[in-house]
C-alpha atoms as a PDB file:
ATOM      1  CA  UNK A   1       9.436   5.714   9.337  1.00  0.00           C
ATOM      2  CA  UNK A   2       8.110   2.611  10.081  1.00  0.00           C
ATOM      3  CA  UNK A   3       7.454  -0.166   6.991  1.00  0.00           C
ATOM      4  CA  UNK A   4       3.462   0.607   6.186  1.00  0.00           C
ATOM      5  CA  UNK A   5       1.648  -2.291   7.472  1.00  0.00           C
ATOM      6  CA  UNK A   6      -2.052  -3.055   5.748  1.00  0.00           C
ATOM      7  CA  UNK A   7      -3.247  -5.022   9.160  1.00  0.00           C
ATOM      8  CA  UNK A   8      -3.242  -1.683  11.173  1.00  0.00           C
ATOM      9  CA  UNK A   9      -3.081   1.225   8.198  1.00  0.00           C
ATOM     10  CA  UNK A  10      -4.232   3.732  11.022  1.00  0.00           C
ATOM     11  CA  UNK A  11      -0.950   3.531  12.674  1.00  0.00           C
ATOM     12  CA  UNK A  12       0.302   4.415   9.022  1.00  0.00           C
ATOM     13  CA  UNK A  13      -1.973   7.594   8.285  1.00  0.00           C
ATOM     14  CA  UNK A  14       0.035   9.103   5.954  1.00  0.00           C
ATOM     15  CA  UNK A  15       0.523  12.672   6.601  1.00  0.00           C
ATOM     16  CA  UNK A  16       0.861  15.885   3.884  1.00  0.00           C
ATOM     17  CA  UNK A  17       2.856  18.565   4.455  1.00  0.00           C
ATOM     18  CA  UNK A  18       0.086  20.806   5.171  1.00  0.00           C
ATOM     19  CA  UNK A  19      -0.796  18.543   8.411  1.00  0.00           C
ATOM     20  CA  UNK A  20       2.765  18.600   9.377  1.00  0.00           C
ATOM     21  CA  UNK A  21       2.641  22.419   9.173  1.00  0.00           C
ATOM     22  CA  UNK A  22      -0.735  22.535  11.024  1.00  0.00           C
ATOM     23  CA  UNK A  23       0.718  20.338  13.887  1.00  0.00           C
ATOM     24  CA  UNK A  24       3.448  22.667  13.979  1.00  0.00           C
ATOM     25  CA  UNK A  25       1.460  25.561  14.370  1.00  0.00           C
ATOM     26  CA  UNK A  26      -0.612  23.602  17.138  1.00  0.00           C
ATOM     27  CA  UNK A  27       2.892  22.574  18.733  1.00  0.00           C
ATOM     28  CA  UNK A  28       1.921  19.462  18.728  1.00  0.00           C
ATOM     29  CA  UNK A  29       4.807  16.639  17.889  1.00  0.00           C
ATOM     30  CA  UNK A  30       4.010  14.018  14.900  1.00  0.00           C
ATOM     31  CA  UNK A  31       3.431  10.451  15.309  1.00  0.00           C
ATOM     32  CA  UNK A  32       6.481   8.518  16.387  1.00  0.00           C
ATOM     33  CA  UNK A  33       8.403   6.861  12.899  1.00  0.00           C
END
C-alpha cells in the first residue's frame, strides 16, 4: 500500500472488504498498492 497522500485522496479510496469481495466477484483486479 502506498503512504495515503491528502493532495490526491482519490488515488487513496480506501476500500472495505465488501468492495474487495464485489471486485472479486466482477473479476476485476484492485487498484495497484
Amino acid at each position: 500500500m502506498a503512504f495515503f497522500d491528502p493532495s490526491r485522496p482519490q488515488d487513496f479510496i480506501f476500500i472495505s472488504g465488501t468492495k474487495m469481495r464485489t471486485l472479486a466477484r466482477n473479476k476485476e483486479s484492485p487498484p495497484d498498492g
